[in-house]
PDB file of N, CA and C in Angstrom:
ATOM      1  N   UNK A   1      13.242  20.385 -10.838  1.00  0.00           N
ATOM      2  CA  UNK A   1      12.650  19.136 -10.397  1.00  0.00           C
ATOM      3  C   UNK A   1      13.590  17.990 -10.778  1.00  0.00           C
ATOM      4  N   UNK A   2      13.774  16.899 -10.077  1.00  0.00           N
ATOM      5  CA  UNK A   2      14.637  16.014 -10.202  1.00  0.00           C
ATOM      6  C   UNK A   2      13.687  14.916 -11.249  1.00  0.00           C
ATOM      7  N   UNK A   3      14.250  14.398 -12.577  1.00  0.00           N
ATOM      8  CA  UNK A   3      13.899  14.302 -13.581  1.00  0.00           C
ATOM      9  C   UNK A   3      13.895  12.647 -13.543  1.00  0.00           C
ATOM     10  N   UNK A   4      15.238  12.047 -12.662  1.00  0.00           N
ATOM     11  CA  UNK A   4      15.711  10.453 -12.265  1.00  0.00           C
ATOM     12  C   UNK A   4      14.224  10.297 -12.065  1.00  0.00           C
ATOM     13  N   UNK A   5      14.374   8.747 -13.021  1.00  0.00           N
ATOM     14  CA  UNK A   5      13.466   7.728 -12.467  1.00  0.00           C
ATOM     15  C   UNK A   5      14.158   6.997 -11.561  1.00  0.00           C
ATOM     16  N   UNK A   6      12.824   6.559 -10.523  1.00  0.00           N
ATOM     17  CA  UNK A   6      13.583   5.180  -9.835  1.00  0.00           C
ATOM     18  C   UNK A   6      13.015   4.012  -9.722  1.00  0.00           C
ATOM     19  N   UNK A   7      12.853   2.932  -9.633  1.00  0.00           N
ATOM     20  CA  UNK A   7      12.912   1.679  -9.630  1.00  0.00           C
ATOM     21  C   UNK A   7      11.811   1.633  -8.790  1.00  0.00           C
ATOM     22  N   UNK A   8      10.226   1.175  -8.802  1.00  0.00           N
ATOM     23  CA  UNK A   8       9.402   0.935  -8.227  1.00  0.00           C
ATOM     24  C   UNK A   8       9.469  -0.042  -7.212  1.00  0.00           C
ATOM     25  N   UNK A   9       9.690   0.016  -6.288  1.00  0.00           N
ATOM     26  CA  UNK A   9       9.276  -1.640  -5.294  1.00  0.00           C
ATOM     27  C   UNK A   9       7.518  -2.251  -5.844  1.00  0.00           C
ATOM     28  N   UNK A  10       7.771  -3.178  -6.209  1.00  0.00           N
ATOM     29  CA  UNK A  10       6.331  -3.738  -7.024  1.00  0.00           C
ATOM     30  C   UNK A  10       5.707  -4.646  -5.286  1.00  0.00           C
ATOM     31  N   UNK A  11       4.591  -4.679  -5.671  1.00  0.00           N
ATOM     32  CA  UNK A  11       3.764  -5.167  -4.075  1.00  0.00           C
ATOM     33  C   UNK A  11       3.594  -6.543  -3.868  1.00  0.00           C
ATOM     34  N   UNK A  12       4.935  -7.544  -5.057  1.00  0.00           N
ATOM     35  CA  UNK A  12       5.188  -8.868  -4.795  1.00  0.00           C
ATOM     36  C   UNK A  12       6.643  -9.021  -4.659  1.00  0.00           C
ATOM     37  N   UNK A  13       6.989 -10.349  -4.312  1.00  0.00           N
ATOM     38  CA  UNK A  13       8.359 -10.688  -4.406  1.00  0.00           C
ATOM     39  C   UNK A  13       8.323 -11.484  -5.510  1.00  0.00           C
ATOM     40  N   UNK A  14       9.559 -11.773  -5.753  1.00  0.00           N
ATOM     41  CA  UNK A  14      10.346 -13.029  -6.493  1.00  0.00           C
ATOM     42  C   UNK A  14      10.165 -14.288  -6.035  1.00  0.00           C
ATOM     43  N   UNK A  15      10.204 -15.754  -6.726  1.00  0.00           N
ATOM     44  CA  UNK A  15      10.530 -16.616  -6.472  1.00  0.00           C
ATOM     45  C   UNK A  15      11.347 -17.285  -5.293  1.00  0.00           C
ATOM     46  N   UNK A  16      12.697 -16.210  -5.014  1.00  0.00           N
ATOM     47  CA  UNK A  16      13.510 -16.414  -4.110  1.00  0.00           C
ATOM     48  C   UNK A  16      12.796 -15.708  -2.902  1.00  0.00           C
ATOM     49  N   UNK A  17      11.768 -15.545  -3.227  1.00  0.00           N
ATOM     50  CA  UNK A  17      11.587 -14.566  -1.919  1.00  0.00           C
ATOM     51  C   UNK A  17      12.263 -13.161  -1.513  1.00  0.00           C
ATOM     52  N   UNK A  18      13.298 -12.647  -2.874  1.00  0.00           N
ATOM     53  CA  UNK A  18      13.476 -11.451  -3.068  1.00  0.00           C
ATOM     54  C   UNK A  18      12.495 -10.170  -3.302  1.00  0.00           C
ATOM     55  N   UNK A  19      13.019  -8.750  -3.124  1.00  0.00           N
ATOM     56  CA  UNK A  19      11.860  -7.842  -4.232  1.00  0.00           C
ATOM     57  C   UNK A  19      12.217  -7.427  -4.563  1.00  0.00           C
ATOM     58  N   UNK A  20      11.050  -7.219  -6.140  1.00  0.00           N
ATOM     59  CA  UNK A  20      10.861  -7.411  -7.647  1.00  0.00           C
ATOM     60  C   UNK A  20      10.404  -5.263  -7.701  1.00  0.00           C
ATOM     61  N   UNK A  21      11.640  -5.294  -8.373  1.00  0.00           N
ATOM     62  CA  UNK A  21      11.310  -3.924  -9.248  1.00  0.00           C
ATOM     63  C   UNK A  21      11.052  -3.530 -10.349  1.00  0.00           C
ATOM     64  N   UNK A  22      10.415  -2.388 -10.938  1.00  0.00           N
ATOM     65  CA  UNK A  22       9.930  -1.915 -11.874  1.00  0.00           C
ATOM     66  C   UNK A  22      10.196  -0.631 -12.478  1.00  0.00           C
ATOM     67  N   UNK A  23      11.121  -0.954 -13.654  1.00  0.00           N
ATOM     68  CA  UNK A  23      12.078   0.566 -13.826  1.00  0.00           C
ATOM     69  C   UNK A  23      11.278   0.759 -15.409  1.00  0.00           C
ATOM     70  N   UNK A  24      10.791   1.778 -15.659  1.00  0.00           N
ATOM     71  CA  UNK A  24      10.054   1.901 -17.012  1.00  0.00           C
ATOM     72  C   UNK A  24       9.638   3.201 -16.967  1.00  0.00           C
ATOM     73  N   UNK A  25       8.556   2.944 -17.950  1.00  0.00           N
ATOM     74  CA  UNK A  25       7.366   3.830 -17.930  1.00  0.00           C
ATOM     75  C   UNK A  25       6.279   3.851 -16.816  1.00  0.00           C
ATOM     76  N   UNK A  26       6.272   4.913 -16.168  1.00  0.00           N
ATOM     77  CA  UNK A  26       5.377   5.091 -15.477  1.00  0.00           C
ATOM     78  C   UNK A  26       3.987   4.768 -15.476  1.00  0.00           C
ATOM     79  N   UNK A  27       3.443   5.052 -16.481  1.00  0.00           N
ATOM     80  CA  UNK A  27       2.146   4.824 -16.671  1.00  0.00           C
ATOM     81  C   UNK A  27       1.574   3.421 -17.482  1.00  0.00           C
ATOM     82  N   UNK A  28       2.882   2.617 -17.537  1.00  0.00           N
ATOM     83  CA  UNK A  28       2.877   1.757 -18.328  1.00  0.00           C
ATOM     84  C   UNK A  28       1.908   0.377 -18.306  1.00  0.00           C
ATOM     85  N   UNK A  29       2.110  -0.703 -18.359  1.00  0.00           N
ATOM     86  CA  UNK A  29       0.733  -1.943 -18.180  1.00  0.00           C
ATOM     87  C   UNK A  29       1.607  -2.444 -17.013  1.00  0.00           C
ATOM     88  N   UNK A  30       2.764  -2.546 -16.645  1.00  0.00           N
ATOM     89  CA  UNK A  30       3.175  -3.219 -15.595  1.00  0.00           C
ATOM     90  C   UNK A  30       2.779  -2.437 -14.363  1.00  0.00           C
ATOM     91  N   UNK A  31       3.030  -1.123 -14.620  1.00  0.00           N
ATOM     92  CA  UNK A  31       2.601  -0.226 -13.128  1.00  0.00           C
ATOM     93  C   UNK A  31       0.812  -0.300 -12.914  1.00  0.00           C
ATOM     94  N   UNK A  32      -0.054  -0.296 -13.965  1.00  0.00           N
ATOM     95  CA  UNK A  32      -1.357  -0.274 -13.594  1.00  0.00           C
ATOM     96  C   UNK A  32      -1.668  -1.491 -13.066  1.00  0.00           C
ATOM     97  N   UNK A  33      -1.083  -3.092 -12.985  1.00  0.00           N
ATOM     98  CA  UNK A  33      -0.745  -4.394 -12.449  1.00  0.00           C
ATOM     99  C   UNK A  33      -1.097  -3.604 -11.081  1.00  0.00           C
ATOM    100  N   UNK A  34       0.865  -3.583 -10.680  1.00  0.00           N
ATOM    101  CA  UNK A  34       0.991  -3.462  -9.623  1.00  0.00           C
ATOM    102  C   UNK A  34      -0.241  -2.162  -8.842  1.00  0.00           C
ATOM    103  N   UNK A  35      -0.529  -1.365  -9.524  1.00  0.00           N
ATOM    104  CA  UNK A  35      -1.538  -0.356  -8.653  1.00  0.00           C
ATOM    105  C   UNK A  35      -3.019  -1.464  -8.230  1.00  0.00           C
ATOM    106  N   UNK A  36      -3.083  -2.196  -9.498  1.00  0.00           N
ATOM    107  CA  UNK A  36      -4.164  -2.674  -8.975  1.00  0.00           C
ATOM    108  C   UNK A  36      -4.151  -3.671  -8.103  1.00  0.00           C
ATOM    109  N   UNK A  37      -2.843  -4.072  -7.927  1.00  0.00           N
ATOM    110  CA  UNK A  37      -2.625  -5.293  -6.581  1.00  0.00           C
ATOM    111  C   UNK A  37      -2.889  -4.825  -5.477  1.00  0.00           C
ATOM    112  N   UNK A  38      -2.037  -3.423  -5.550  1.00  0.00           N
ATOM    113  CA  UNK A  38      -1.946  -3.249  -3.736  1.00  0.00           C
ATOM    114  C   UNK A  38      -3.438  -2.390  -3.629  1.00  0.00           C
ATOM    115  N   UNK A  39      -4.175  -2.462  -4.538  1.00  0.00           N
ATOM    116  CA  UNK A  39      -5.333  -1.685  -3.898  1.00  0.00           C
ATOM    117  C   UNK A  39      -6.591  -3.097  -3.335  1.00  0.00           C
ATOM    118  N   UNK A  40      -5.895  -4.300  -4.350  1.00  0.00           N
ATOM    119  CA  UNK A  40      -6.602  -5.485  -3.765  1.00  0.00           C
ATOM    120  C   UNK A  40      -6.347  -5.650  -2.325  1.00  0.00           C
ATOM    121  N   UNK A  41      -4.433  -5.769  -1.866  1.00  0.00           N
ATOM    122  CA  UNK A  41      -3.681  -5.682  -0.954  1.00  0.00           C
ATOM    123  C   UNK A  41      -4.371  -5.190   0.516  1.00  0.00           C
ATOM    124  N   UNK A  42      -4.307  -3.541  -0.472  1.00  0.00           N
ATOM    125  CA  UNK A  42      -5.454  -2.872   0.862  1.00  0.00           C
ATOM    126  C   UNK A  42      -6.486  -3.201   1.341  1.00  0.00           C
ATOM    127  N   UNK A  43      -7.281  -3.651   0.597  1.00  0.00           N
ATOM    128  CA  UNK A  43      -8.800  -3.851   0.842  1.00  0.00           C
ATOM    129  C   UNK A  43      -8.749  -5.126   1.571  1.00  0.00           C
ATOM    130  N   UNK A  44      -7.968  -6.426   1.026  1.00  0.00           N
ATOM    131  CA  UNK A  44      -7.842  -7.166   1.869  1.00  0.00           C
ATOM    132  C   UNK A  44      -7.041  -7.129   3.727  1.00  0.00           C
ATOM    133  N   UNK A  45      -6.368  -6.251   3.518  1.00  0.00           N
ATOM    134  CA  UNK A  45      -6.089  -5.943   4.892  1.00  0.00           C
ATOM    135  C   UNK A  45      -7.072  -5.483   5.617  1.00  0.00           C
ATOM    136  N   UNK A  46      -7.786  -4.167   5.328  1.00  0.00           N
ATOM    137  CA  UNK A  46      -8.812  -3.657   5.652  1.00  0.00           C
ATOM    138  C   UNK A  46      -9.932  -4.936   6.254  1.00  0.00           C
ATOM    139  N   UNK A  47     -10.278  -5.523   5.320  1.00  0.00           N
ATOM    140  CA  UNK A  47     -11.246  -7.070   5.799  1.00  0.00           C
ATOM    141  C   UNK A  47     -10.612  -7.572   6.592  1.00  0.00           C
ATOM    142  N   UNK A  48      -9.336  -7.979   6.398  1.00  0.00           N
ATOM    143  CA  UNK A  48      -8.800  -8.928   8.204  1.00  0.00           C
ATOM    144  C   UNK A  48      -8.591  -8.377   9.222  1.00  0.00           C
ATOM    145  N   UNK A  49      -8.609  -7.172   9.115  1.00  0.00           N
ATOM    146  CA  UNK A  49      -8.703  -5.994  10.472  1.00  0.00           C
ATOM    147  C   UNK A  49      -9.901  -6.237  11.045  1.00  0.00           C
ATOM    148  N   UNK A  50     -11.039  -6.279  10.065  1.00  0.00           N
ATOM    149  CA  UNK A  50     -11.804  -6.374  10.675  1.00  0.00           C
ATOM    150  C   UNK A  50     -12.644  -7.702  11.250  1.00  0.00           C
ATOM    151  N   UNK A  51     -12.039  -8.667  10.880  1.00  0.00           N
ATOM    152  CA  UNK A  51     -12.250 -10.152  11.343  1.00  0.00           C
ATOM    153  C   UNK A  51     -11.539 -10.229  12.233  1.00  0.00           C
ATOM    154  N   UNK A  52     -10.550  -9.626  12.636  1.00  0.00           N
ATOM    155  CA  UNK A  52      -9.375  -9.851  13.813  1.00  0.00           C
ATOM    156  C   UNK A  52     -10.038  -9.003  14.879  1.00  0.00           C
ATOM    157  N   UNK A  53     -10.502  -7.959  14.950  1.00  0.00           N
ATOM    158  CA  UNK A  53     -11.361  -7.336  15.909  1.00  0.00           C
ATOM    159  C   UNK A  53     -12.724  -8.285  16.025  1.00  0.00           C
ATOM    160  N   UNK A  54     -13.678  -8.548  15.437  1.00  0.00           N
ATOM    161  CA  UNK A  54     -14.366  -9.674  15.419  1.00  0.00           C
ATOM    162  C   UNK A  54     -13.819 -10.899  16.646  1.00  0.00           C
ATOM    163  N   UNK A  55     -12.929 -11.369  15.642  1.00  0.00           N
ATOM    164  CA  UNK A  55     -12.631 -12.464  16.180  1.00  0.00           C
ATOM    165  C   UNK A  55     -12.000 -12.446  17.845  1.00  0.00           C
ATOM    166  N   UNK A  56     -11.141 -11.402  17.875  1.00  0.00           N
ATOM    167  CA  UNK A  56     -10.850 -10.962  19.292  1.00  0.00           C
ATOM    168  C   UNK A  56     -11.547 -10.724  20.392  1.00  0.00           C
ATOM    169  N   UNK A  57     -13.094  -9.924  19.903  1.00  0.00           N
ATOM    170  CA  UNK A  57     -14.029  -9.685  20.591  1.00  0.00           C
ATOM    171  C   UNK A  57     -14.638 -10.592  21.361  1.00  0.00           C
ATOM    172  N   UNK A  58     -14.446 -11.986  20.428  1.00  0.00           N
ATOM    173  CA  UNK A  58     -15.262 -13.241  21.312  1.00  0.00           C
ATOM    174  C   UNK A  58     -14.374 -13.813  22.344  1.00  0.00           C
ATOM    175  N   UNK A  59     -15.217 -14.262  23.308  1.00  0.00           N
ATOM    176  CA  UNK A  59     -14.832 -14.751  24.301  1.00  0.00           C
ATOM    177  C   UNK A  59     -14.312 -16.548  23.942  1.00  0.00           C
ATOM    178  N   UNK A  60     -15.068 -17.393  23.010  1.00  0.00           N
ATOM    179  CA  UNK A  60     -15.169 -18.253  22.182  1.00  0.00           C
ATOM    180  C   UNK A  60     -14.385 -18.560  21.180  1.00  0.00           C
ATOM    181  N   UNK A  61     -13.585 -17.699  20.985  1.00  0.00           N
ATOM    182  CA  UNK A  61     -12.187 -18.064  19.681  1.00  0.00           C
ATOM    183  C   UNK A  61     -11.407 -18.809  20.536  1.00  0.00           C
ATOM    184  N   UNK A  62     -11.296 -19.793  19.299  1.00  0.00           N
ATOM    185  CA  UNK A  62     -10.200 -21.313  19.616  1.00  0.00           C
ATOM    186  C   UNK A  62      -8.946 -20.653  19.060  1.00  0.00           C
ATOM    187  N   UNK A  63      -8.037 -21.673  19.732  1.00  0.00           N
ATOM    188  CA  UNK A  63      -6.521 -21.074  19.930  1.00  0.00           C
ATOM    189  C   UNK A  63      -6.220 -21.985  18.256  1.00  0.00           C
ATOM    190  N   UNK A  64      -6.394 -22.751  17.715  1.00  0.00           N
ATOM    191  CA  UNK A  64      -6.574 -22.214  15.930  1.00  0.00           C
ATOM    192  C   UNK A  64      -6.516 -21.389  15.593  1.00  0.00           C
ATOM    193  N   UNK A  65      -7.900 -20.858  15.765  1.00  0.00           N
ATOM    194  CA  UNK A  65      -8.462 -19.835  14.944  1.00  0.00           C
ATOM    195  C   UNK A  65      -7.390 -18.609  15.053  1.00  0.00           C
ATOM    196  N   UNK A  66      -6.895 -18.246  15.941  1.00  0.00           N
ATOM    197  CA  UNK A  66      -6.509 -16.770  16.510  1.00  0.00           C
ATOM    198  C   UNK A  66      -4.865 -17.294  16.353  1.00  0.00           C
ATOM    199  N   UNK A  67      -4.107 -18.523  15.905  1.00  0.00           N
ATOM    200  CA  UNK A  67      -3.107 -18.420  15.497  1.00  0.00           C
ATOM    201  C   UNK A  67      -3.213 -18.321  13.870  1.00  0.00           C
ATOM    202  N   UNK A  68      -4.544 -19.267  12.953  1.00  0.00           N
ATOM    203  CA  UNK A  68      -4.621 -18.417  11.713  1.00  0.00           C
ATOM    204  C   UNK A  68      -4.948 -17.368  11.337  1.00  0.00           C
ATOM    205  N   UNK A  69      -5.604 -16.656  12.099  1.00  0.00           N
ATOM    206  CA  UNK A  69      -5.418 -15.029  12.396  1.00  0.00           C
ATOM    207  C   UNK A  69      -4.234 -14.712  12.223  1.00  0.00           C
ATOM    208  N   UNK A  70      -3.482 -14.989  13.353  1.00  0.00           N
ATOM    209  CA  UNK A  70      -2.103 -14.316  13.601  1.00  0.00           C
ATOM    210  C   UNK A  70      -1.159 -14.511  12.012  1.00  0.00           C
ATOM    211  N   UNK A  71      -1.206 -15.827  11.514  1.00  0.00           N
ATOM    212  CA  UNK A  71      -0.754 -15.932  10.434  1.00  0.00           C
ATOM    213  C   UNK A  71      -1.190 -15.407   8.810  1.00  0.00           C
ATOM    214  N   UNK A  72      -2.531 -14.540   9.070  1.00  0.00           N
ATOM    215  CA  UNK A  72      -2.698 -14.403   7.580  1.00  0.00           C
ATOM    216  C   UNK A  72      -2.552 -12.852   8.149  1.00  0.00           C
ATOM    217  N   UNK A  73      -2.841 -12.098   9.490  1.00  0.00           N
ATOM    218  CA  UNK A  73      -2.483 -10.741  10.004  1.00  0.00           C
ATOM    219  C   UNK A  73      -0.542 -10.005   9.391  1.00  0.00           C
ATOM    220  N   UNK A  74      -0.114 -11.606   9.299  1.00  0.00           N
ATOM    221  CA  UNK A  74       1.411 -11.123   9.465  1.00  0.00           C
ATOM    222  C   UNK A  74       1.385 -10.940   7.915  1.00  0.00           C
ATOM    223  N   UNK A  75       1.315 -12.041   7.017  1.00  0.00           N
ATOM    224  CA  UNK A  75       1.255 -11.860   5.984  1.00  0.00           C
ATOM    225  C   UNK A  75       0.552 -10.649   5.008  1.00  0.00           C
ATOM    226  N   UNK A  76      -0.780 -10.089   5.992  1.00  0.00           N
ATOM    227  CA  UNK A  76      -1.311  -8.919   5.292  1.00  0.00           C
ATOM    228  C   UNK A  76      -0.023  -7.838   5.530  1.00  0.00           C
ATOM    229  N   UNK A  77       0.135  -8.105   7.086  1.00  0.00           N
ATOM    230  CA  UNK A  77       1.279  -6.455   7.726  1.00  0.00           C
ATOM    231  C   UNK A  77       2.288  -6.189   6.278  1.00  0.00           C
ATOM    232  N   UNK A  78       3.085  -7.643   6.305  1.00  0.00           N
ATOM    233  CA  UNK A  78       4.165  -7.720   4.794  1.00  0.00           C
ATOM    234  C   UNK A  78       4.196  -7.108   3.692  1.00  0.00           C
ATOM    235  N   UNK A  79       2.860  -7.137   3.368  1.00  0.00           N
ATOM    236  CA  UNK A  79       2.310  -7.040   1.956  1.00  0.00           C
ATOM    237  C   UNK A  79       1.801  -5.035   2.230  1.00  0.00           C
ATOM    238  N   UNK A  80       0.936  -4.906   3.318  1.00  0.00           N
ATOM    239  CA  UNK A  80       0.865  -3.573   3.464  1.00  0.00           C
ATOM    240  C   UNK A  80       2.259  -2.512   4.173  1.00  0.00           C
ATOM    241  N   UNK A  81       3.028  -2.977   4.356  1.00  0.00           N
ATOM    242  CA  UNK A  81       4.304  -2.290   4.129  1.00  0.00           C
ATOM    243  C   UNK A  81       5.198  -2.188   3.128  1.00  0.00           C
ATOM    244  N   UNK A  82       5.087  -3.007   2.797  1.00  0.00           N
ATOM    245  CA  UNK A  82       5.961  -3.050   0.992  1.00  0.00           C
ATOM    246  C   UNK A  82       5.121  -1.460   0.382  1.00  0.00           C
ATOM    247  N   UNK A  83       3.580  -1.970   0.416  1.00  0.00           N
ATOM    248  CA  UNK A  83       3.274  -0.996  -0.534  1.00  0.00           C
ATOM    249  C   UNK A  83       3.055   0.353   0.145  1.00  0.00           C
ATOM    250  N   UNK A  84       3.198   0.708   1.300  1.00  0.00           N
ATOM    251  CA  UNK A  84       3.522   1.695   2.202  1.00  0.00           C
ATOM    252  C   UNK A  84       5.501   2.360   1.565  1.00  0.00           C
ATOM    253  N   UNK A  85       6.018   0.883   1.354  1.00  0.00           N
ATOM    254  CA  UNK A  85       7.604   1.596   1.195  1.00  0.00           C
ATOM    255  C   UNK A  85       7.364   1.682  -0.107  1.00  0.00           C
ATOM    256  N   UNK A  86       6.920   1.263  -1.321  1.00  0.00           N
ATOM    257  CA  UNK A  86       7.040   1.504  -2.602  1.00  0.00           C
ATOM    258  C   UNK A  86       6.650   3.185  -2.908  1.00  0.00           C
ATOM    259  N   UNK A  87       5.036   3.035  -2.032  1.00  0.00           N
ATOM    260  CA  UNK A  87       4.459   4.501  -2.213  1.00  0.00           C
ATOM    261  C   UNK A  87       5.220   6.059  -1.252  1.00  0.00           C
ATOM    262  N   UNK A  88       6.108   5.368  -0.684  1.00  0.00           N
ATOM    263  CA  UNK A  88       6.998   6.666   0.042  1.00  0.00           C
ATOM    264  C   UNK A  88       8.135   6.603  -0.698  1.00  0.00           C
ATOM    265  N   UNK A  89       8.640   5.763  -1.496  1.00  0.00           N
ATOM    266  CA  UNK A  89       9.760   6.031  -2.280  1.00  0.00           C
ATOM    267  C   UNK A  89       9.726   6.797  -3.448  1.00  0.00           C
ATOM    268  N   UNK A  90       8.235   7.013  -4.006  1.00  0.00           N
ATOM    269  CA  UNK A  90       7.669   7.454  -5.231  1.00  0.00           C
ATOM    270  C   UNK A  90       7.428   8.950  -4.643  1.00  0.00           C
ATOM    271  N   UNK A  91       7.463   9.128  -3.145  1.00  0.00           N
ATOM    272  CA  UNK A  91       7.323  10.364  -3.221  1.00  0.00           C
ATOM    273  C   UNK A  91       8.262  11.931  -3.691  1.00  0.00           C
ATOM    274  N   UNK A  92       7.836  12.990  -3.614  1.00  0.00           N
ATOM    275  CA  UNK A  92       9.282  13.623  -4.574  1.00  0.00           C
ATOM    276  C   UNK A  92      10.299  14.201  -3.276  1.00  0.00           C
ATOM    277  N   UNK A  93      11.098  14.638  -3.505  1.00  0.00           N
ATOM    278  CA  UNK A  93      12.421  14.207  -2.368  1.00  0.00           C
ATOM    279  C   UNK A  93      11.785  16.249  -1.819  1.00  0.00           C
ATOM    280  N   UNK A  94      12.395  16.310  -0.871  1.00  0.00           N
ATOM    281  CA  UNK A  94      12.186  17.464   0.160  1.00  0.00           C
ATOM    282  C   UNK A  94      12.555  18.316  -0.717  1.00  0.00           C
ATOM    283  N   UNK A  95      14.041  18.073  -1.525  1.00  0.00           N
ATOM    284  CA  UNK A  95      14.839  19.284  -2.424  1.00  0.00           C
ATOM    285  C   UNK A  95      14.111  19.664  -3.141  1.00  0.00           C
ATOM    286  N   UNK A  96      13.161  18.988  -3.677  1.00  0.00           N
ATOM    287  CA  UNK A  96      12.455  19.325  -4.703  1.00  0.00           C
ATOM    288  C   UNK A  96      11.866  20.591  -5.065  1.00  0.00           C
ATOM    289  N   UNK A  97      11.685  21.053  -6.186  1.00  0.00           N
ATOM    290  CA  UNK A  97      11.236  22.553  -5.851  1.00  0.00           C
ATOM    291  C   UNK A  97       9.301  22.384  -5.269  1.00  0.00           C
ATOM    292  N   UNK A  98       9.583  23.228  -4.349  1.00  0.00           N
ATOM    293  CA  UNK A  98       7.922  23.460  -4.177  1.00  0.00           C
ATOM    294  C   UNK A  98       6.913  24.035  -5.276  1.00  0.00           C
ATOM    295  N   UNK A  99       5.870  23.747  -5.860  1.00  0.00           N
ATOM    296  CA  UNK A  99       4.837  24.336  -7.081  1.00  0.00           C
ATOM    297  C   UNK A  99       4.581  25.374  -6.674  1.00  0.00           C
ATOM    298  N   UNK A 100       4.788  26.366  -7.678  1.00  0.00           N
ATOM    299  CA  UNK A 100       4.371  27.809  -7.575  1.00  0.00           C
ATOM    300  C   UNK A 100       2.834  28.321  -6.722  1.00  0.00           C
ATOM    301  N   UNK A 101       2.509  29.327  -6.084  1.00  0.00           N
ATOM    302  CA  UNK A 101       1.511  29.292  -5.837  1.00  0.00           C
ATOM    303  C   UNK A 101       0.325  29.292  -6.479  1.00  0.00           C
ATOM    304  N   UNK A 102       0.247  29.932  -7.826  1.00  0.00           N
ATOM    305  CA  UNK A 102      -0.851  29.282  -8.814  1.00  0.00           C
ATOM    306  C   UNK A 102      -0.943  28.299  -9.426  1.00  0.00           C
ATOM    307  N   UNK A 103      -0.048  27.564  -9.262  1.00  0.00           N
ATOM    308  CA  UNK A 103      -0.104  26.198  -9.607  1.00  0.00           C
ATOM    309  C   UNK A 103      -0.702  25.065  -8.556  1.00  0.00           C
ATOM    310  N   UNK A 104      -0.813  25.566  -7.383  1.00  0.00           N
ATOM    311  CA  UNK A 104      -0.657  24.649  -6.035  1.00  0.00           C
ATOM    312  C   UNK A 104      -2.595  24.251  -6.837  1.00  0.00           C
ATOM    313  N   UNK A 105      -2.964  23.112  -6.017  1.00  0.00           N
ATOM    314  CA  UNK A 105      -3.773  22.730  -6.259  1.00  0.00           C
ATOM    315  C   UNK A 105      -4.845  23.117  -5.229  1.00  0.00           C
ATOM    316  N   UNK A 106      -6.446  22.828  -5.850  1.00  0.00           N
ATOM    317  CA  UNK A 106      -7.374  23.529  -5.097  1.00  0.00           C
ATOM    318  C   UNK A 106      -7.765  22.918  -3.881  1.00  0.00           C
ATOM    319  N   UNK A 107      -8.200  23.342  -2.796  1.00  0.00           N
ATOM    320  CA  UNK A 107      -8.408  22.021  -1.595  1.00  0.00           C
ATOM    321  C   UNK A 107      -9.763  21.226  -1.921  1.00  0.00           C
ATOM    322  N   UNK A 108      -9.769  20.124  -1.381  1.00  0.00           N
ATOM    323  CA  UNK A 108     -10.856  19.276  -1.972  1.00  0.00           C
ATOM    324  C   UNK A 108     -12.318  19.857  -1.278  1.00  0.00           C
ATOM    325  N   UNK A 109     -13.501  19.494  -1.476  1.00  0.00           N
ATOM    326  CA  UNK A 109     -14.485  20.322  -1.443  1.00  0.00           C
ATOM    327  C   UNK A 109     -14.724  19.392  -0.101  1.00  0.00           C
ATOM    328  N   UNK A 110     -15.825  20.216   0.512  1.00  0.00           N
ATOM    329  CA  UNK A 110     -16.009  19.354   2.543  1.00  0.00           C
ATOM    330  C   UNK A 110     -17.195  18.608   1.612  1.00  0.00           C
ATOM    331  N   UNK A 111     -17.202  17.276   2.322  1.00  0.00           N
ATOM    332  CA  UNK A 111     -18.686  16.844   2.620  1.00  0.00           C
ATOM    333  C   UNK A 111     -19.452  17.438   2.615  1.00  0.00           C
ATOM    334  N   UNK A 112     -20.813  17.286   2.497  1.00  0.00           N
ATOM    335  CA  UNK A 112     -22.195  17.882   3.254  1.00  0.00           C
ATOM    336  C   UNK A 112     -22.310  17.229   4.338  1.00  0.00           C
ATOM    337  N   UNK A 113     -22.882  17.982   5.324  1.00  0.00           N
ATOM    338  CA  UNK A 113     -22.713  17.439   6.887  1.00  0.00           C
ATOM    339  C   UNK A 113     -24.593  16.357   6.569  1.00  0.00           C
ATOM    340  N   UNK A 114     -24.657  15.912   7.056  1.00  0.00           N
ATOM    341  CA  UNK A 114     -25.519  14.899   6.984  1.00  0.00           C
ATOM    342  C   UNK A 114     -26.292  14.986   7.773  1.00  0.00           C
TER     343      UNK A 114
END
């Protein structure tokens, strides 16, 4: 297994409008930060998805409204790709060895059908 750490893409920028990495401990207080941002991140995207369908739906949206749409839509996209590229960079590389078969993990249990 490849043992290299690498440098987290964190789910903000810099000042300059650069991005801000995170080379440490894994489990450390800076990474539980950033986990808990982009899960804010998400959820807030999730909500303007669904105000943007909303809002699209009406026949009645002012050309305002649906350009501050457009502007807080772009800003979510930003923010949910960062943490889309942070969380695919964390993934383990193809070379990697595959987990033994008793090690592989169990599949998750179904729902109850309702």
């Amino acid at each position: 297994m490849n043992t290299a750490r690498r440098a987290r893409l964190l789910p903000w920028k810099g000042e300059d409008g650069k991005p801000c990495y995170l080379s440490g401990e894994p489990n450390g207080y800076l990474t539980r930060v950033a986990d808990s941002i982009e899960t804010v991140q998400l959820g807030m995207a999730e909500d303007l998805l669904a105000h943007a369908e909303d809002l699209l739906g009406s026949p009645k949206a002012l050309a305002g409204e649906l350009h501050y749409l457009a502007a807080r839509l772009t800003e979510s996209l930003d923010q949910v790709l960062r943490v889309a590229q942070s969380r695919g960079a964390r993934l383990p590389d193809a070379d990697e060895e595959e987990p033994d078969e008793e090690e592989e993990e169990e599949p998750c249990p179904r729902r109850p059908a309702n």
